[in-house]
Protein backbone atom coordinates (compact mmCIF):
# COMPACT_ATOMS: atom_id res chain seq x y z
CA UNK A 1 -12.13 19.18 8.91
CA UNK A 2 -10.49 22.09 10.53
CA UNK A 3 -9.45 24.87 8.36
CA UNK A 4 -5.70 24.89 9.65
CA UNK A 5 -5.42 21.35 9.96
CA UNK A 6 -6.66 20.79 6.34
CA UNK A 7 -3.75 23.68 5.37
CA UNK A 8 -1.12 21.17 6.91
CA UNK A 9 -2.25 18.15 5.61
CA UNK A 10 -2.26 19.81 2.14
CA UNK A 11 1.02 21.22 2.48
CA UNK A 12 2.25 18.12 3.46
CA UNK A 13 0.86 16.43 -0.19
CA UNK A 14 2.12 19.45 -1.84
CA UNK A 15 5.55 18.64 -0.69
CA UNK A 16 5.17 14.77 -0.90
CA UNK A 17 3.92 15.27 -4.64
CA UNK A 18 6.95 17.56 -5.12
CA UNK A 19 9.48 15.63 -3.72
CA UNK A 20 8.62 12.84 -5.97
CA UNK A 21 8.26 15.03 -8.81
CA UNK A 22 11.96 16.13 -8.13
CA UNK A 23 13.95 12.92 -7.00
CA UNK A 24 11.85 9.97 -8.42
CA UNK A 25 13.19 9.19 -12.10
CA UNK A 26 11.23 6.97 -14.51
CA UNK A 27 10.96 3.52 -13.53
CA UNK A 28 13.79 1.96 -15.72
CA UNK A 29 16.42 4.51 -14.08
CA UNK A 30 14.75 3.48 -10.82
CA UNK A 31 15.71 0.04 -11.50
CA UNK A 32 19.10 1.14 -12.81
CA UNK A 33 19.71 2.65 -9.73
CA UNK A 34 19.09 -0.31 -7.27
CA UNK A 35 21.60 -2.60 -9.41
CA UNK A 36 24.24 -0.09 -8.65
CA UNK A 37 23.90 -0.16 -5.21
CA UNK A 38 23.28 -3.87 -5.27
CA UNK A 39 26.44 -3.93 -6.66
CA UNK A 40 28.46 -2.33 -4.35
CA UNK A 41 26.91 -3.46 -1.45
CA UNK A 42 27.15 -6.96 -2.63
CA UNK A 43 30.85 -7.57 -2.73
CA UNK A 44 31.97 -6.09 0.78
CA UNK A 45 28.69 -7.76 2.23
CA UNK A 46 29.01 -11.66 0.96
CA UNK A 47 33.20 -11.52 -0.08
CA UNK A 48 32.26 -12.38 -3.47
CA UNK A 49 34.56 -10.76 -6.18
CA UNK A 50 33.62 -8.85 -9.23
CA UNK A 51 33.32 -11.75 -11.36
CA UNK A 52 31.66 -13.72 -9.17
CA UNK A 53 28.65 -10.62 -8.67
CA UNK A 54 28.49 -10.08 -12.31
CA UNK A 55 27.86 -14.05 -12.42
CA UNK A 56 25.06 -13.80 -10.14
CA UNK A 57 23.57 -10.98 -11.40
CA UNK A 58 23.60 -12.48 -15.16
CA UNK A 59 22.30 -15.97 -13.36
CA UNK A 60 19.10 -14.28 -11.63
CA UNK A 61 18.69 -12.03 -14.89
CA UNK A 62 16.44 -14.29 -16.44
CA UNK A 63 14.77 -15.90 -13.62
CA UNK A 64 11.29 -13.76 -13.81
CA UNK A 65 11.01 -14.90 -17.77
CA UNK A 66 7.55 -16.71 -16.79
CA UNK A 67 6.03 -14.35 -14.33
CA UNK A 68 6.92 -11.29 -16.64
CA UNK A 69 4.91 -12.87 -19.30
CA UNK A 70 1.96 -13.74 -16.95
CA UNK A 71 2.13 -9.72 -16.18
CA UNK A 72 2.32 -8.91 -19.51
CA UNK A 73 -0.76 -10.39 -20.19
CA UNK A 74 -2.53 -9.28 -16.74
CA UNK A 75 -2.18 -5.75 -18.29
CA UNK A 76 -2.92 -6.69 -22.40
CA UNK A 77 -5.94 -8.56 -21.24
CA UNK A 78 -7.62 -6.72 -19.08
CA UNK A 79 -7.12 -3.66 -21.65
CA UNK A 80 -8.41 -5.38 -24.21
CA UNK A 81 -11.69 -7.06 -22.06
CA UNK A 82 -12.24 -3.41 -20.62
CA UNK A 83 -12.30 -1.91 -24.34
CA UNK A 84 -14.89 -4.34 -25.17
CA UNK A 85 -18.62 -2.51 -25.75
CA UNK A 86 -19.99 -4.92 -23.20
CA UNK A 87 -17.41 -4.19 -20.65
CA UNK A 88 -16.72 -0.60 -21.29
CA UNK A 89 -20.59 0.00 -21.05
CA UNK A 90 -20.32 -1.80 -17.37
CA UNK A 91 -18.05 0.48 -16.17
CA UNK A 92 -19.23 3.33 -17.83
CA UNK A 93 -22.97 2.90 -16.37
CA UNK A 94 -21.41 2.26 -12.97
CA UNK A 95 -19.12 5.23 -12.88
CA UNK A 96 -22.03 7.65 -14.33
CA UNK A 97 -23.33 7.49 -10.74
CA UNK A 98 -20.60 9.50 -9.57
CA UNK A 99 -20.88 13.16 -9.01
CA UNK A 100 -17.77 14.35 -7.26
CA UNK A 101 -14.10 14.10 -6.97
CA UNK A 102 -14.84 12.67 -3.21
CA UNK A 103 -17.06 10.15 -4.49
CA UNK A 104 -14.98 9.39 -7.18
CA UNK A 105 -11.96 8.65 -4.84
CA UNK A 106 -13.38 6.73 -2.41
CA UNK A 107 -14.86 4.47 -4.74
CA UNK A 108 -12.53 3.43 -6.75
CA UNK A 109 -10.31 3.07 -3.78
CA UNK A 110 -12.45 0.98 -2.27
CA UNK A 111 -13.35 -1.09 -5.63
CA UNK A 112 -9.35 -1.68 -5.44
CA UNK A 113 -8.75 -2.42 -2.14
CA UNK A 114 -12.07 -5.01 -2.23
CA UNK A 115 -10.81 -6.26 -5.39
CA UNK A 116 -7.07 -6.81 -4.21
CA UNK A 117 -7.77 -8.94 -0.93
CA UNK A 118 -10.16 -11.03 -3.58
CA UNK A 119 -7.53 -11.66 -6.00
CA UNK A 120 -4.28 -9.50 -6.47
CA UNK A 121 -4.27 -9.79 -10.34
CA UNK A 122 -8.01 -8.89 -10.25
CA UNK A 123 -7.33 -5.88 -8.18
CA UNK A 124 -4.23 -4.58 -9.50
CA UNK A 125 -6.21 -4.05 -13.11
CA UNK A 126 -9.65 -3.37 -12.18
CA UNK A 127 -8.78 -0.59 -10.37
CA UNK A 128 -7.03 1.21 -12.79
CA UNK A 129 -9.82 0.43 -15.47
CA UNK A 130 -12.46 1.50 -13.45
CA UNK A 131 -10.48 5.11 -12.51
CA UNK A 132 -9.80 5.44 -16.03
CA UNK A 133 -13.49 5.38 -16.94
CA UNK A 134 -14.70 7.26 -13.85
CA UNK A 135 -12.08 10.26 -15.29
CA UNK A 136 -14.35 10.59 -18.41
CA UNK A 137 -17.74 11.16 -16.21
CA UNK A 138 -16.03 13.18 -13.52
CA UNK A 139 -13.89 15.76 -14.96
CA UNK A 140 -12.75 17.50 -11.60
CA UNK A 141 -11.39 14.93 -10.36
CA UNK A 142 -7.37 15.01 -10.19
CA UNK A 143 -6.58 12.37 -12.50
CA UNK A 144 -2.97 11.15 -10.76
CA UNK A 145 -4.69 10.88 -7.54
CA UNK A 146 -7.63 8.73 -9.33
CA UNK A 147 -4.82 6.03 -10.62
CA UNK A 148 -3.07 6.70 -6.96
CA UNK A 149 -6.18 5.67 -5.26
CA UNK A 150 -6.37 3.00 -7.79
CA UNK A 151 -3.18 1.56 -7.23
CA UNK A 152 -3.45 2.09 -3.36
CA UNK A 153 -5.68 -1.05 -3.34
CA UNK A 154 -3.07 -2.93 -3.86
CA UNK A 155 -1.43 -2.41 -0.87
CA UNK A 156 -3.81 -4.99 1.15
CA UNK A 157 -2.88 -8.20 -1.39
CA UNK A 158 -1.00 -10.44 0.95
CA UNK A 159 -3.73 -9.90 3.91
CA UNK A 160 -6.08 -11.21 1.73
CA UNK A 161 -7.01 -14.73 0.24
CA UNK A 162 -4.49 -14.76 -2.85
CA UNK A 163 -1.43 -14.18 -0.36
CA UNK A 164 0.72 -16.27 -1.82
CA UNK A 165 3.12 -16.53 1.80
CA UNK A 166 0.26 -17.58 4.02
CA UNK A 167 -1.32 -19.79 1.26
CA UNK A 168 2.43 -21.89 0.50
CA UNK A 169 2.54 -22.67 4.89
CA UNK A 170 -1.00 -23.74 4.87
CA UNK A 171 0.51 -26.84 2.53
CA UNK A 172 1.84 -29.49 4.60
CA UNK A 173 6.06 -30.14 3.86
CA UNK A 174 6.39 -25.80 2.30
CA UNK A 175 6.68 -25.12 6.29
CA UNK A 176 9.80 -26.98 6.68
CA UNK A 177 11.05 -27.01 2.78
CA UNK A 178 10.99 -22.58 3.60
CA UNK A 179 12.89 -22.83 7.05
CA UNK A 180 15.51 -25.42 6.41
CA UNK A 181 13.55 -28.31 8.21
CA UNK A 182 13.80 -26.26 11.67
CA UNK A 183 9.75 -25.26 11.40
CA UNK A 184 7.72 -27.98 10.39
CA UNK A 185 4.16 -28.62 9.80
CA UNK A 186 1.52 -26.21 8.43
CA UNK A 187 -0.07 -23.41 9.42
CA UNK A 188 -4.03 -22.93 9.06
CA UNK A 189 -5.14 -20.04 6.89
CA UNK A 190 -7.59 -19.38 10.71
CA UNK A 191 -3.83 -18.38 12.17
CA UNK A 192 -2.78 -15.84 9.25
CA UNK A 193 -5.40 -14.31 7.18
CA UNK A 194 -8.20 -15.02 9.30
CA UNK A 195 -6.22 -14.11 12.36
CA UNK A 196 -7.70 -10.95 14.97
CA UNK A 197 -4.42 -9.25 13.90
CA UNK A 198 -4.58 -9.71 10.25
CA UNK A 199 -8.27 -8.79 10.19
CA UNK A 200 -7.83 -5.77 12.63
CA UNK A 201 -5.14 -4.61 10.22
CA UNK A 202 -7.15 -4.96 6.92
CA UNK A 203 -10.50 -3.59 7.70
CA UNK A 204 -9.16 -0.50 9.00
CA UNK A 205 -6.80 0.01 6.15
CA UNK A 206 -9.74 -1.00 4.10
CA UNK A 207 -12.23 1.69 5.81
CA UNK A 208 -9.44 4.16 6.51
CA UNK A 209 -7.31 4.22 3.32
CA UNK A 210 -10.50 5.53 0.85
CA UNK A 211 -10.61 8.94 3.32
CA UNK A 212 -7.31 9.49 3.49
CA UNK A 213 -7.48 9.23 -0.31
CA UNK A 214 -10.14 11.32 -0.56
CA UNK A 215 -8.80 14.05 1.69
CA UNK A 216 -5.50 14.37 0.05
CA UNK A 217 -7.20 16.14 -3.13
CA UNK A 218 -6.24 18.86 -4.18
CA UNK A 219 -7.89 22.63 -4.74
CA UNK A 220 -9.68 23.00 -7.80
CA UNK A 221 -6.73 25.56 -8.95
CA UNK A 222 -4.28 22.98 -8.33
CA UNK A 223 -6.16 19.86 -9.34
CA UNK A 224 -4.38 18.40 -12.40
CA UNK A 225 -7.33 17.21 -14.85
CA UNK A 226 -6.39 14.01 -17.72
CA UNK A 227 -5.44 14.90 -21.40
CA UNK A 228 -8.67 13.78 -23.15
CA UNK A 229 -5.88 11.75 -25.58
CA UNK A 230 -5.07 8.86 -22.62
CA UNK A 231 -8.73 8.21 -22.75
CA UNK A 232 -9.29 7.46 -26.17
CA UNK A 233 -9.20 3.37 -26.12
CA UNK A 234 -11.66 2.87 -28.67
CA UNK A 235 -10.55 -0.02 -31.07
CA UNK A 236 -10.35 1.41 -34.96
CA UNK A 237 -12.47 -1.03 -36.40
CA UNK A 238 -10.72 -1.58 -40.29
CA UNK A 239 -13.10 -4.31 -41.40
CA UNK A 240 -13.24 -4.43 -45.19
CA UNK A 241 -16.39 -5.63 -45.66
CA UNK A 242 -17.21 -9.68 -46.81
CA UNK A 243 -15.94 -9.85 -49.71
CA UNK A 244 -13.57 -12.71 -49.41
CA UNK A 245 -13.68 -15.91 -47.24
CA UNK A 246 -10.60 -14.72 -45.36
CA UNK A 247 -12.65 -11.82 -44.45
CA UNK A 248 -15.55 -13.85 -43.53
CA UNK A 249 -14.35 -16.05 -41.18
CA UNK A 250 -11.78 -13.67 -39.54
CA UNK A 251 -15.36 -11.30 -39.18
CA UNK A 252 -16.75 -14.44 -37.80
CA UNK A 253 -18.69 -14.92 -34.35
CA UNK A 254 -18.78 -18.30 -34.87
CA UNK A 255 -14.72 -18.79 -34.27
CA UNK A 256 -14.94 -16.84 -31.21
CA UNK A 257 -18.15 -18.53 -29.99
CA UNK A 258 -16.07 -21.75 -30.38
CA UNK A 259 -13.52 -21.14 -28.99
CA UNK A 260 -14.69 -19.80 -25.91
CA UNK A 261 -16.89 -23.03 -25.54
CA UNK A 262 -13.89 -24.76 -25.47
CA UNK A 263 -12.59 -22.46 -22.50
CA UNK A 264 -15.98 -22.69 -20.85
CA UNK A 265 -15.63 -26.22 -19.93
CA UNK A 266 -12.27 -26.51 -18.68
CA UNK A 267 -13.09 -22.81 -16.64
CA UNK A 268 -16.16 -24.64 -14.96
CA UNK A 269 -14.29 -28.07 -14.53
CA UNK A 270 -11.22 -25.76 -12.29
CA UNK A 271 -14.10 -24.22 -10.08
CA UNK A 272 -15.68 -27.52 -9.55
CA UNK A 273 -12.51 -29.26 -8.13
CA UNK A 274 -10.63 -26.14 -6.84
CA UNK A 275 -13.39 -23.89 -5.91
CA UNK A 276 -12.70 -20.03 -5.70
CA UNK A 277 -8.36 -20.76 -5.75
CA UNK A 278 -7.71 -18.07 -7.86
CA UNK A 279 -3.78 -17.62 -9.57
CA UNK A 280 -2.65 -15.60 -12.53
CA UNK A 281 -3.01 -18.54 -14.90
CA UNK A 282 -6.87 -18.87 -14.54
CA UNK A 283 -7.34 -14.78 -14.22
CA UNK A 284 -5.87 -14.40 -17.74
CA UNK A 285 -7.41 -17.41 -19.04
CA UNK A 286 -10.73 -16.16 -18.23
CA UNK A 287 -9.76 -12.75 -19.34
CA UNK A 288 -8.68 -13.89 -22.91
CA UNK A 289 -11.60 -15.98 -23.44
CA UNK A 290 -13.89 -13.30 -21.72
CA UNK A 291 -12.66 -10.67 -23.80
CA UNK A 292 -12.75 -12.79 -26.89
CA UNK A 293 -16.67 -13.34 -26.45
CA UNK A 294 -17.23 -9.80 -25.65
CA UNK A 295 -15.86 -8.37 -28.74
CA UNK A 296 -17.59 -11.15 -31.13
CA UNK A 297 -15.26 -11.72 -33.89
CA UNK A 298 -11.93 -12.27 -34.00
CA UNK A 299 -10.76 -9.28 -36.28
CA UNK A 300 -12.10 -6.84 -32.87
CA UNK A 301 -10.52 -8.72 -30.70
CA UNK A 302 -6.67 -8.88 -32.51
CA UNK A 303 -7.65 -4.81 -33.15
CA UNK A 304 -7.73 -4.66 -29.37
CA UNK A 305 -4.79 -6.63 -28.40
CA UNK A 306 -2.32 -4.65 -30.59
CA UNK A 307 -3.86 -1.40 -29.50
CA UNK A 308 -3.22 -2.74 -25.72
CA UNK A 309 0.26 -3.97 -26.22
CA UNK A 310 2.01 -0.65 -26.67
CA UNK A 311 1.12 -0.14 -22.56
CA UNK A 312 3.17 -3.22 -21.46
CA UNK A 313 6.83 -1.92 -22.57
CA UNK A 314 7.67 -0.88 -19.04
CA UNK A 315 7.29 -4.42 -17.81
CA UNK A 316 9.22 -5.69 -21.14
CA UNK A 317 12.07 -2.97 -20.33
CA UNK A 318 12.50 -3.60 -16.45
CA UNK A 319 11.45 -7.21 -15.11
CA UNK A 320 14.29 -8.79 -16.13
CA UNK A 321 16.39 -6.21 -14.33
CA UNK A 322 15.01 -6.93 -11.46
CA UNK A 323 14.62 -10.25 -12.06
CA UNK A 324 19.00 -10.13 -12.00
CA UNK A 325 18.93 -7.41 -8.34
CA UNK A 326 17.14 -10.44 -6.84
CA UNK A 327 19.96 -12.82 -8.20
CA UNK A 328 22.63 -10.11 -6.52
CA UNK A 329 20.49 -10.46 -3.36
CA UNK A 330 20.38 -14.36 -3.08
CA UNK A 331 24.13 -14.77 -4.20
CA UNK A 332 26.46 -15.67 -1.88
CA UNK A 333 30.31 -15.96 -1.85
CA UNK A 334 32.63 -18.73 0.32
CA UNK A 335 30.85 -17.11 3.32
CA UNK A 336 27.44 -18.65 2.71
CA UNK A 337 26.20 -15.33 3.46
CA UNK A 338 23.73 -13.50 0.99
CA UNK A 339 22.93 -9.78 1.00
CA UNK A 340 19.19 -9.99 1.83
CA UNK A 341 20.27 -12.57 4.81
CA UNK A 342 22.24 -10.23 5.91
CA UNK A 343 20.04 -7.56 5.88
CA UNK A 344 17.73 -9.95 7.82
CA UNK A 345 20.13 -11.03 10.30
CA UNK A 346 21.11 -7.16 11.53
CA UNK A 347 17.23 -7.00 12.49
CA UNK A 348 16.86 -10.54 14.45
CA UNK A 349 20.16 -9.52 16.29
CA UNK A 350 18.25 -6.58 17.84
CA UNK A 351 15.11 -7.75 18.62
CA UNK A 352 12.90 -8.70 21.33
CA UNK A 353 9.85 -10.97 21.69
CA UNK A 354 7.88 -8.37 21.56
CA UNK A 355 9.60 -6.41 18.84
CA UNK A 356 10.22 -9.50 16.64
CA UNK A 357 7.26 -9.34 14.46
CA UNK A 358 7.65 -5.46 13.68
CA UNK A 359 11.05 -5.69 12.98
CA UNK A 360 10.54 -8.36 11.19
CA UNK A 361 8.06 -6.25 8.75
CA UNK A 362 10.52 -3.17 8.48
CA UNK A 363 13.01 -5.56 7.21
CA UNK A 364 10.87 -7.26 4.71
CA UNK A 365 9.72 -4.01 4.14
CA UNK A 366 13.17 -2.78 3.11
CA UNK A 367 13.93 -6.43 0.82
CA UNK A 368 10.69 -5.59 -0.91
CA UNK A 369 12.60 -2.87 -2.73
CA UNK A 370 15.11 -5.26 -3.84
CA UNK A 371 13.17 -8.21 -4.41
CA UNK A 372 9.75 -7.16 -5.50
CA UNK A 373 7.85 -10.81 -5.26
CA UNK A 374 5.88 -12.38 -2.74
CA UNK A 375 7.67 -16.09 -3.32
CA UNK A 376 11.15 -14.49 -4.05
CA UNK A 377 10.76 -12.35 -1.14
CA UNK A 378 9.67 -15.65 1.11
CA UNK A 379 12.59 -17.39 -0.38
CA UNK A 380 15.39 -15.08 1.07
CA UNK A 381 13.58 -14.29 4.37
CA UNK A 382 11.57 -17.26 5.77
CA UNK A 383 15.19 -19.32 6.38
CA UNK A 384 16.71 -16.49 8.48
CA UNK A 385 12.98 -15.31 10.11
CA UNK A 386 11.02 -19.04 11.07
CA UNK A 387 14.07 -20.29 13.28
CA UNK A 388 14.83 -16.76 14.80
CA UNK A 389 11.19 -16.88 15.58
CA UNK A 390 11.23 -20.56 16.92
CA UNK A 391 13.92 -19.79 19.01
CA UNK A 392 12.61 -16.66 20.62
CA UNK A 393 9.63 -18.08 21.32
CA UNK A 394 7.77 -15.96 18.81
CA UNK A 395 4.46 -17.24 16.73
CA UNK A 396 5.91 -18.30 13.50
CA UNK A 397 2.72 -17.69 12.33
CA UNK A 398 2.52 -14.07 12.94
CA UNK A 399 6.33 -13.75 11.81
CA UNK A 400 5.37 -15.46 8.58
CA UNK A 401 2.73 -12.37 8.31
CA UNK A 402 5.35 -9.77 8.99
CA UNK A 403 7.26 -11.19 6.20
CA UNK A 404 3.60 -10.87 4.21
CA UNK A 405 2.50 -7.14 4.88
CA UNK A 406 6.32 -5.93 4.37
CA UNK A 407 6.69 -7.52 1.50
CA UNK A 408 2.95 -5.41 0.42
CA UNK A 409 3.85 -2.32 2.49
CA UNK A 410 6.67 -0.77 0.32
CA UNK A 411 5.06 -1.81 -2.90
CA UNK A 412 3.35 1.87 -2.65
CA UNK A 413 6.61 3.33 -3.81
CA UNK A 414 8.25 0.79 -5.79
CA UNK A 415 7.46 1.74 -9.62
CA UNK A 416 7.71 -2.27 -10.07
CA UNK A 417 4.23 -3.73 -9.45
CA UNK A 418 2.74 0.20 -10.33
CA UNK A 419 3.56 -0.62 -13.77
CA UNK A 420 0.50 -2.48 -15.06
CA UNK A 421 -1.52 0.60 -13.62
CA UNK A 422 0.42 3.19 -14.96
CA UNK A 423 0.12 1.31 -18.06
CA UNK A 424 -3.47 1.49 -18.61
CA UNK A 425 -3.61 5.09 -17.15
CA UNK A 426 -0.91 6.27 -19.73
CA UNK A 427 1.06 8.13 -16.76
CA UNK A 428 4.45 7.66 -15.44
CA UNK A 429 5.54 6.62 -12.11
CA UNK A 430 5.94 10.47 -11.06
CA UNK A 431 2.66 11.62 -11.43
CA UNK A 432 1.32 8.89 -8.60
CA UNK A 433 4.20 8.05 -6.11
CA UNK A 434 3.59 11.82 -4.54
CA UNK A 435 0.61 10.19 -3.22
CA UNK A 436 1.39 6.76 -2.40
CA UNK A 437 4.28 7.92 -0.29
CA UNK A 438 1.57 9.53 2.12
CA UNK A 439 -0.48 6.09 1.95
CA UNK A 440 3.12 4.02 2.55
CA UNK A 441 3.82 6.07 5.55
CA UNK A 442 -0.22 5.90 7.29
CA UNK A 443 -0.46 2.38 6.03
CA UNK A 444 3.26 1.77 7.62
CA UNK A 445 1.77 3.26 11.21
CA UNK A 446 -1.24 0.88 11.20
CA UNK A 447 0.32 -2.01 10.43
CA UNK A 448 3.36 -1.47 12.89
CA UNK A 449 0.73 -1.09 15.34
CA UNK A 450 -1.02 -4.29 14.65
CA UNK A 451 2.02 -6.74 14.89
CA UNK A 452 3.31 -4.47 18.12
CA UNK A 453 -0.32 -4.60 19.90
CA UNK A 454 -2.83 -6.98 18.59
């Protein structure tokens, strides 16, 4: 790379990374700040009245009970079935191959990005484990831009096949149910994932995105190297001995052998009949069993658990806050009219057939912030979008993917889904975003340019 050039580009991290450093607060204050102006956007926006915001705040303030649970366990899990010897021995063998901070970078960025178009929930956690071991075999490495490039693989989740918007209009009757009965029918996975636009758009994030990773390290005198301490996952094993037969049997493999053959039947029966249809049920039902087996007795495995459940207190804290900005979002006063539609409608009333789709993904782009889930996100947007789309003449297909790669696009600086990361890496949302900003705003380039050209 050219000498100058490479000064630019790494004065423009510098200042990313400090900006961040200087404006982003933790996580929880994050999500503090976005009820506020929730709040006070709300009331003007819809002509609901104080009472009637506080309402539907308090009404949507519950609403993510099940999923936060389902994350909770995403992150305990996969701690726990990454601290087993088996698993930890994996990782560790595979990571000894590395030799540099390069290599480091671009493989675990690609190990995210391959394992987020599999399966988000896969991806989102075995990034972060893998980065986490690779720190403890390559110590030059810059340890926030390791869990960056970790987390950066996340950004590629709804082009890929656990999308949960392009996987809902593939089902016959979710077409229509989503746009008020004006779109009907379904849509073929071969006109959204597997589409020349959507595949344009991931492989070159998916080849591009480990460089630009890569590149953005810093100088050795500036590279910020882990604290030995976040590292230190091994389970304190306080077996005391045989000596009783509550002792025996919780020291037993034979309970966790069991049990897991128990889970192995119904795990084979759901591949048989639904093949590779992967959801966050099944991923943490493997994972407990998995990690159950791998530790062999039961005692290990609880030992594990409680060491990983310390981690998941930022998703504890702040889902349900969010869970009540996306009930501000989706309330609506005498008017009918919600804040996200209205956010929606200011971008259909200035765009073109050609335009549609991109403004389309700037807006879902900007809901993402406030509603930080694929189906919530879908919910709000797909009635205002699917018509506008119909009626311009637009593919509703393509608009349906706008919606899609919005709704993954900001998620590189919103602290929400970084959590489970930043959980396992023991950082906070500071030491990361710095980076990710530079990824949202390449990333944000590439896919404008796929729904403008391709």
């Amino acid at each position: 790379m050219n000498p100058a050039r490479d000064n630019a580009f790494q004065k423009l991290i510098r200042f990313s990374v400090k900006l961040v450093n200087e404006y982003l607060p933790d996580p929880f204050i994050f999500c503090a700040l976005l009820t506020f102006i929730v709040f006070a956007a709300a009331m003007p926006v819809t002509g609901m009245s104080f009472l009637e915001t506080v309402n539907g705040w308090y009404e949507g303030f519950w609403g993510l009970l099940g999923f936060s649970m389902q994350m909770v366990l995403v992150l305990v899990l996969g701690h726990a079935l990454a601290n087993s010897r088996p698993c930890s021995s994996l990782l560790s063998s595979l990571a000894s191959h590395l030799r540099t901070p390069g290599q480091a970078i671009v493989v675990v960025s690609l190990v995210s990005l391959l394992g987020s178009w599999f399966n988000w929930g896969f991806g989102l956690v075995i990034g972060a484990l893998f980065a986490k071991e690779i720190a403890k075999k390559v110590k030059t490495v810059d340890y926030r831009l390791l869990i960056a490039s970790a987390y950066s693989g996340f950004l590629i989740w709804h082009g890929g096949l656990s999308g949960s918007i392009p996987l809902t209009i593939a089902t016959d009757g979710n077409l229509a149910k989503a746009s008020n009965n004006v779109v009907t029918g379904m849509i073929p996975v071969s006109e959204t994932l597997f589409s020349t636009y959507n595949l344009v758009i991931v492989i070159v994030l998916l080849v591009t995105v480990p460089l630009l990773n890569m590149f953005m390290h810093p100088r050795l005198e500036e590279t910020v190297s882990v604290d030995p301490a976040l590292l230190n996952d091994e389970v304190s094993d306080t077996e005391n001995g045989n000596s009783t037969w509550a002792d025996r049997i919780e020291n037993s493999k034979w309970v966790s052998l069991i049990l897991c053959a128990l889970a192995s039947v119904y795990i084979a029966n759901y591949f048989f009949k639904k093949g590779l249809d992967l959801n966050l049920n099944i991923v943490n039902f493997i994972f407990l069993f998995l990690g159950i087996l791998l530790h062999g007795t039961p005692r290990r495995y609880i030992l594990a658990i409680r060491s990983a459940v310390i981690s998941s207190s930022g998703i504890i804290l702040q889902f349900p806050f969010y869970a009540g900005i996306m009930g501000l979002m989706v309330a609506s006063g005498s008017s009918g009219v919600s804040l996200a539609g209205a956010l929606s409608n200011v971008f259909v009333n200035i765009s073109t057939v050609t335009t549609f789709p991109f403004f389309t993904f700037i807006s879902a782009g900007i809901v993402n912030f406030f509603v930080p889930s694929g189906g919530g996100q879908w919910a709000v947007q797909a009635p205002i979008m699917l018509p506008a789309a119909q009626e311009l003449g637009v593919s509703v297909a393509k608009t349906s993917m706008a919606i899609a790669w919005g709704d993954a696009w900001t998620n590189m600086i919103q602290p929400f889904w970084a959590l489970p990361a930043l959980g396992i890496a023991g950082l906070g949302a500071r030491d990361i975003m710095g980076f990710c900003l530079i990824v949202l705003l390449y990333s944000g380039l590439v896919i404008s340019a796929g729904f403008l050209f391709l």
